[in-house]
Protein backbone atom coordinates (compact mmCIF):
# COMPACT_ATOMS: atom_id res chain seq x y z
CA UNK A 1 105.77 -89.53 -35.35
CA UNK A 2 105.81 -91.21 -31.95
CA UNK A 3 102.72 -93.11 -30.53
CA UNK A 4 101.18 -91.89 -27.06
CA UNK A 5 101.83 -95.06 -24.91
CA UNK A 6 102.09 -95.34 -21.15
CA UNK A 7 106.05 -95.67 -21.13
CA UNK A 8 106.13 -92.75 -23.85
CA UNK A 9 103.71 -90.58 -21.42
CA UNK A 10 105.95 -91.99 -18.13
CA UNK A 11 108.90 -91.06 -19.52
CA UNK A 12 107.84 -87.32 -20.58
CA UNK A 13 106.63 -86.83 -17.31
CA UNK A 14 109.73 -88.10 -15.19
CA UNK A 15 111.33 -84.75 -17.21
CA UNK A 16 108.51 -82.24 -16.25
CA UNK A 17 106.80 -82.29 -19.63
CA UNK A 18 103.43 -83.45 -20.57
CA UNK A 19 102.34 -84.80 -24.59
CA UNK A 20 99.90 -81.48 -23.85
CA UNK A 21 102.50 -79.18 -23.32
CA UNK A 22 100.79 -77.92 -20.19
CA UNK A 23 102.58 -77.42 -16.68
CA UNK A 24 102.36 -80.66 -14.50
CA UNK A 25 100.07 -78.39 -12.07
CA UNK A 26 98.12 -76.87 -14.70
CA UNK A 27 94.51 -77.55 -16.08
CA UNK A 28 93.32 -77.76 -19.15
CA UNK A 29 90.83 -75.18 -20.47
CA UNK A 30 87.57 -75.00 -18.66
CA UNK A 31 84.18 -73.46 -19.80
CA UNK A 32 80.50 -73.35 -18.81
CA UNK A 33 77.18 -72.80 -19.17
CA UNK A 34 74.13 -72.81 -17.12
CA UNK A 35 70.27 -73.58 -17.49
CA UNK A 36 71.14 -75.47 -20.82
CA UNK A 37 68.33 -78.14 -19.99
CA UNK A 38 64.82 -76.05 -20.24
CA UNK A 39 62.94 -78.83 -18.63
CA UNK A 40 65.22 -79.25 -15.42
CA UNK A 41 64.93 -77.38 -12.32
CA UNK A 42 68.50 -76.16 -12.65
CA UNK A 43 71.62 -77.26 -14.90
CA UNK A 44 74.89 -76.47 -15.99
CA UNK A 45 77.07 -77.36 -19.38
CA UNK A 46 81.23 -77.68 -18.46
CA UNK A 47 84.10 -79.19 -20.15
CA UNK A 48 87.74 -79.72 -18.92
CA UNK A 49 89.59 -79.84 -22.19
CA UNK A 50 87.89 -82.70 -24.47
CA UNK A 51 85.56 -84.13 -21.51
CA UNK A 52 82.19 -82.58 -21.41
CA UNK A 53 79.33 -83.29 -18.98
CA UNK A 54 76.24 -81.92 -18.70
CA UNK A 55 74.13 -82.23 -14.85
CA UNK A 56 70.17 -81.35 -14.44
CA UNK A 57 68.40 -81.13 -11.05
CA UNK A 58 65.06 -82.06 -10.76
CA UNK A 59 62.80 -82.75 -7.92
CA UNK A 60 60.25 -85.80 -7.08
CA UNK A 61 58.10 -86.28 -4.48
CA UNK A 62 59.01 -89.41 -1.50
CA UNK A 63 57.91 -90.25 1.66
CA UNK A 64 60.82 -89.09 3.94
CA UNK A 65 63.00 -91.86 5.31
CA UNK A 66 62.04 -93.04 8.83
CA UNK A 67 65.34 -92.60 10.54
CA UNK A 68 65.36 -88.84 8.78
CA UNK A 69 61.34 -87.79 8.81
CA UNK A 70 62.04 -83.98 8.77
CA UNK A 71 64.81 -84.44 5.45
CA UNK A 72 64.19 -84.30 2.13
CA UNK A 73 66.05 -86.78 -0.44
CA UNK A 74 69.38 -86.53 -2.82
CA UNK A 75 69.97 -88.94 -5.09
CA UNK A 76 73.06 -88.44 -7.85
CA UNK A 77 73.48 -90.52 -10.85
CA UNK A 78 75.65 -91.07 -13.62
CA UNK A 79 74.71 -91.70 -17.37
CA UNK A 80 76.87 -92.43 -19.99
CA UNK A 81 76.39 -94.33 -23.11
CA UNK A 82 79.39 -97.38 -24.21
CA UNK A 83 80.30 -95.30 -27.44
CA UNK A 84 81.62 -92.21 -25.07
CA UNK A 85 83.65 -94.34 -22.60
CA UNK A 86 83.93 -97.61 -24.51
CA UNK A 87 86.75 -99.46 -21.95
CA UNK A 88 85.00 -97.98 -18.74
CA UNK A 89 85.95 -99.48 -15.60
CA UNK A 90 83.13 -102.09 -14.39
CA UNK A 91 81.12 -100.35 -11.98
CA UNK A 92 83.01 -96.86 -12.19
CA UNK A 93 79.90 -95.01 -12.68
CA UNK A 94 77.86 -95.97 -9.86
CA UNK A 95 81.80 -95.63 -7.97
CA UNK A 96 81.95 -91.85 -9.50
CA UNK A 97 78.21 -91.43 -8.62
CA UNK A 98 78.86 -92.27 -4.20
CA UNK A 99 81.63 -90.26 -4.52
CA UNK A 100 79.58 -86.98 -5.82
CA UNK A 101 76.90 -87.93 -3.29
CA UNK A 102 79.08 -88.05 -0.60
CA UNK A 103 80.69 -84.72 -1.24
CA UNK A 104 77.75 -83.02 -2.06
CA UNK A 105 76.20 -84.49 1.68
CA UNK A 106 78.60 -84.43 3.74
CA UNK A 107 79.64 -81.17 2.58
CA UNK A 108 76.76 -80.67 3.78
CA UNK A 109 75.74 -77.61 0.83
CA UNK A 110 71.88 -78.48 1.38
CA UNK A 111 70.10 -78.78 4.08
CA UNK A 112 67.65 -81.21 3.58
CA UNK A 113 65.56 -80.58 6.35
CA UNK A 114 64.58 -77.32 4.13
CA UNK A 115 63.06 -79.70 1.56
CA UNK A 116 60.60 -81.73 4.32
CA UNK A 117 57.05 -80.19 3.48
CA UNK A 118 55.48 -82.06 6.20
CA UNK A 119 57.53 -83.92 8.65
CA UNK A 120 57.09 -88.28 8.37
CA UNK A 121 54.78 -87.62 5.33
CA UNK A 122 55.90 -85.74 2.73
CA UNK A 123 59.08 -84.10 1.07
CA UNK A 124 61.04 -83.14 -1.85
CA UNK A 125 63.68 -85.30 -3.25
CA UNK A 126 66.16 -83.66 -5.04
CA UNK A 127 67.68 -85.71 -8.27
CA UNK A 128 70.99 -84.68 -9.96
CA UNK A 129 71.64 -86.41 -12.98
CA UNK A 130 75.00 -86.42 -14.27
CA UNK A 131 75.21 -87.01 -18.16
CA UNK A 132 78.97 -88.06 -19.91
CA UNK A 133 78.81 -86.49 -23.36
CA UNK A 134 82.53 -86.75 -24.26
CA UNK A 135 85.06 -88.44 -21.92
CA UNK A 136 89.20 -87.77 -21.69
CA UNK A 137 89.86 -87.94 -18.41
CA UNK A 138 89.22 -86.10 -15.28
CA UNK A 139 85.47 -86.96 -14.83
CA UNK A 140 85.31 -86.24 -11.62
CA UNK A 141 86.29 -83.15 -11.34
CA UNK A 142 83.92 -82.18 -14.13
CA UNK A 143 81.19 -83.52 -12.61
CA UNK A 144 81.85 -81.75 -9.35
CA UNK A 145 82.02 -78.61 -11.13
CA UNK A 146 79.16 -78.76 -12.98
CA UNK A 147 76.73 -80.43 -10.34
CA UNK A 148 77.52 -77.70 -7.92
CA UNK A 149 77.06 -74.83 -10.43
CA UNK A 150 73.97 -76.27 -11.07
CA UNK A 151 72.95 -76.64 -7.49
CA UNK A 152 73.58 -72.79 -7.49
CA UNK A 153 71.66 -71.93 -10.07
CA UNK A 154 68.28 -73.87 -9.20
CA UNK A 155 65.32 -71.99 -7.71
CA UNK A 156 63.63 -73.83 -4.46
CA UNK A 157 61.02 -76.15 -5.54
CA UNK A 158 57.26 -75.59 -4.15
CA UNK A 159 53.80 -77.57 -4.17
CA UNK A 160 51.21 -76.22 -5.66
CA UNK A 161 47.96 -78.34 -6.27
CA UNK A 162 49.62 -80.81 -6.37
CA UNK A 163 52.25 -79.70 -8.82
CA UNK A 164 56.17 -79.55 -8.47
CA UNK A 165 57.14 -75.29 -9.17
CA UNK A 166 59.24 -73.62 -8.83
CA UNK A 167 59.56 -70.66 -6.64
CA UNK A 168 61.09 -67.23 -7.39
CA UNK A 169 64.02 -67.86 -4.58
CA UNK A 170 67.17 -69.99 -5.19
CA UNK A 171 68.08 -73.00 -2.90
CA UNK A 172 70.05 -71.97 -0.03
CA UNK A 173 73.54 -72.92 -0.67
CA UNK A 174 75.54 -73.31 2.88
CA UNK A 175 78.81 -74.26 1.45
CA UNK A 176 80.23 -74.98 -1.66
CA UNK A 177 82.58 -78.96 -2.10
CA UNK A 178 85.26 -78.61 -4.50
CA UNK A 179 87.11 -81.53 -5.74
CA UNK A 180 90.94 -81.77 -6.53
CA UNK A 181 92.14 -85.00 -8.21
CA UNK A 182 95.91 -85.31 -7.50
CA UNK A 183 97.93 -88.09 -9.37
CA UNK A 184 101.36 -89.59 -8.97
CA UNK A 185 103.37 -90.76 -11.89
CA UNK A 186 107.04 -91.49 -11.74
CA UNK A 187 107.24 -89.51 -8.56
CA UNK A 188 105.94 -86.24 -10.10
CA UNK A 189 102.65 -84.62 -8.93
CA UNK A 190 99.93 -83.45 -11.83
CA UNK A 191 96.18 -82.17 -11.80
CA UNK A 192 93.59 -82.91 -14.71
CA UNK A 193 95.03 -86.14 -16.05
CA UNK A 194 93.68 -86.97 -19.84
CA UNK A 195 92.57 -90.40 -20.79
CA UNK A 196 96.25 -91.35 -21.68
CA UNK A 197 97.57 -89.84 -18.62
CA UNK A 198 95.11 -91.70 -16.47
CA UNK A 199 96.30 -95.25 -17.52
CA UNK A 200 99.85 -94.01 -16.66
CA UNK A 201 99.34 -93.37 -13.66
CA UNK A 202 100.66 -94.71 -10.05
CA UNK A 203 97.31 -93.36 -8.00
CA UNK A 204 95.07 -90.51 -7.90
CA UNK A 205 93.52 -89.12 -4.69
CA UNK A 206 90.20 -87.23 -5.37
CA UNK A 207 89.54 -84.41 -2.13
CA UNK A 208 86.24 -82.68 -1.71
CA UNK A 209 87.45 -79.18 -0.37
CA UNK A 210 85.12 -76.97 1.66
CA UNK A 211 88.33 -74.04 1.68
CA UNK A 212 91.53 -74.69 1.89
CA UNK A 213 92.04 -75.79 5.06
CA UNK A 214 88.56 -77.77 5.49
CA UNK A 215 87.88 -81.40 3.73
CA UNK A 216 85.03 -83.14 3.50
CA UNK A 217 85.33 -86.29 1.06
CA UNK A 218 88.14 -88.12 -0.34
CA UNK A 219 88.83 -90.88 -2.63
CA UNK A 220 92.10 -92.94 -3.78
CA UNK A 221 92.50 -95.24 -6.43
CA UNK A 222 95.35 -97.35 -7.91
CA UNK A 223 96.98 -99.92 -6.06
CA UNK A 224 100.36 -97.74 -4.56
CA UNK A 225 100.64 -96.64 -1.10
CA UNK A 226 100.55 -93.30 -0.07
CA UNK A 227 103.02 -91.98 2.98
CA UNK A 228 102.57 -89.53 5.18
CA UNK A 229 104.62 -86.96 3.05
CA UNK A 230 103.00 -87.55 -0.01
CA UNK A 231 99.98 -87.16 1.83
CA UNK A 232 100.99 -84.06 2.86
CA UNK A 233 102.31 -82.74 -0.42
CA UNK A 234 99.10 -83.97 -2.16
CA UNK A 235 96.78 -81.73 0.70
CA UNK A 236 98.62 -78.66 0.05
CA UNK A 237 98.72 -79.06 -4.30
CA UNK A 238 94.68 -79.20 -3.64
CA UNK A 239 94.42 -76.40 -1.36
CA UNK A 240 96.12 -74.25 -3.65
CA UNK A 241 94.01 -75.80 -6.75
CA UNK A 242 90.30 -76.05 -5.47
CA UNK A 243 90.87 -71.78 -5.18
CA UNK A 244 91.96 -71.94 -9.16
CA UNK A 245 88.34 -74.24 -9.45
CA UNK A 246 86.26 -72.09 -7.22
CA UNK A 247 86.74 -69.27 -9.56
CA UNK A 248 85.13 -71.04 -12.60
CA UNK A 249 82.43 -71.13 -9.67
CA UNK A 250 82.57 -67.71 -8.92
CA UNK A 251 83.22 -68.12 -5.23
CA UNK A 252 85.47 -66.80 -3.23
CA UNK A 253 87.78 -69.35 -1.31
């Protein structure tokens, strides 16, 4: 029986093949679930193979910002606990976290002036909190999956008394962000990288696609450069992908 090590993984993939049998372009199974949290506004259950995530929306009340007085707030969070990702990355939650936020924003899916309820006094603030409940790789995509399916499933909030409620109308969704993560590993090109995979690998680029030919967000990591025709490659893998990931949305491209 051989042991899953980097060089063993490296060496697979320089031949096409993957320890998981799948394509070097393929994903892993992916399932979902909404409104799993009964006390949240809106939420949504997914897992990408063996990582599974769960994301509630809720909604607070703030004074709006003063360089934004007619907005409401987003704030997105990560939660994990050391026993699901025991060798995390220092910091890579509150990393994963800005990277949601900024593809949920500048995406710009919500507009936040439709959660002002009275301009330099009072608004909404809209809270996504992302929870880790088994982690193999891939988070990121996960979490963008299952954030924006929740997003789409949460009813606008209202004030009532007082009271947070909900109304009987869901939150206007103008677009829908879709991230890709594209890795390199011995020169090949793979989506969905496991937990194995991940320490394998050369560099991952995470894009927020609006469609295929519209980005809003993006996000490298690992310490190799990228040229401009692996940049090119890598934009036209996710435009073909993010259509395979909007359908686990239900969304047309």
């Amino acid at each position: 029986m051989r042991i899953a090590s980097p060089e063993l993984i490296r060496d697979l993939i320089s031949k096409g093949e993957r320890i998981s049998s799948r394509k070097l372009l393929e994903y892993r199974k992916i399932t979902s679930d909404v409104n799993k949290i009964k006390k949240a506004n809106g939420s949504c259950y997914l897992s990408i193979g063996e990582t599974k995530v769960i994301v509630g929306v809720k909604f607070g009340l703030m004074e709006p910002y003063s360089d934004t007085p007619d907005e409401g707030g987003l704030v997105v969070s990560v939660n994990y606990t050391p026993i699901v990702w025991k060798d995390m990355p220092s910091n890579a939650d509150i990393e994963i976290s800005r990277v949601l936020d900024r593809s949920i924003r500048e995406s710009k899916m919500l507009d936040l002036k439709e959660f002002c309820i009275s301009p330099g006094n009072q608004s909404f603030q809209i809270f996504i909190d992302c929870y880790v409940l088994s982690y193999d790789g891939n988070l990121l995509d996960a979490l963008n999956l299952a954030a924006v399916k929740a997003l789409m499933n949460t009813n606008m909030p209202i004030l009532k008394e007082g009271k947070i409620t909900n109304s009987d109308k869901k939150i206007n969704i103008k677009t829908v962000p879709v991230i890709v993560t594209i890795s390199k590993i011995n020169d090949k090109y793979l989506v969905d990288l496991d937990r194995l995979e991940e320490e394998s690998a050369d560099f991952s680029v995470s894009i927020s696609y609006l469609n295929e030919n519209t980005i809003c967000a993006m996000q490298k990591t690992g310490i190799e450069g990228i040229g401009m025709k692996e940049i090119s490659k890598i934009f036209e893998i996710g435009a073909e992908k993010q259509k395979e990931l909007r359908r686990i949305l239900e969304v047309k491209n």
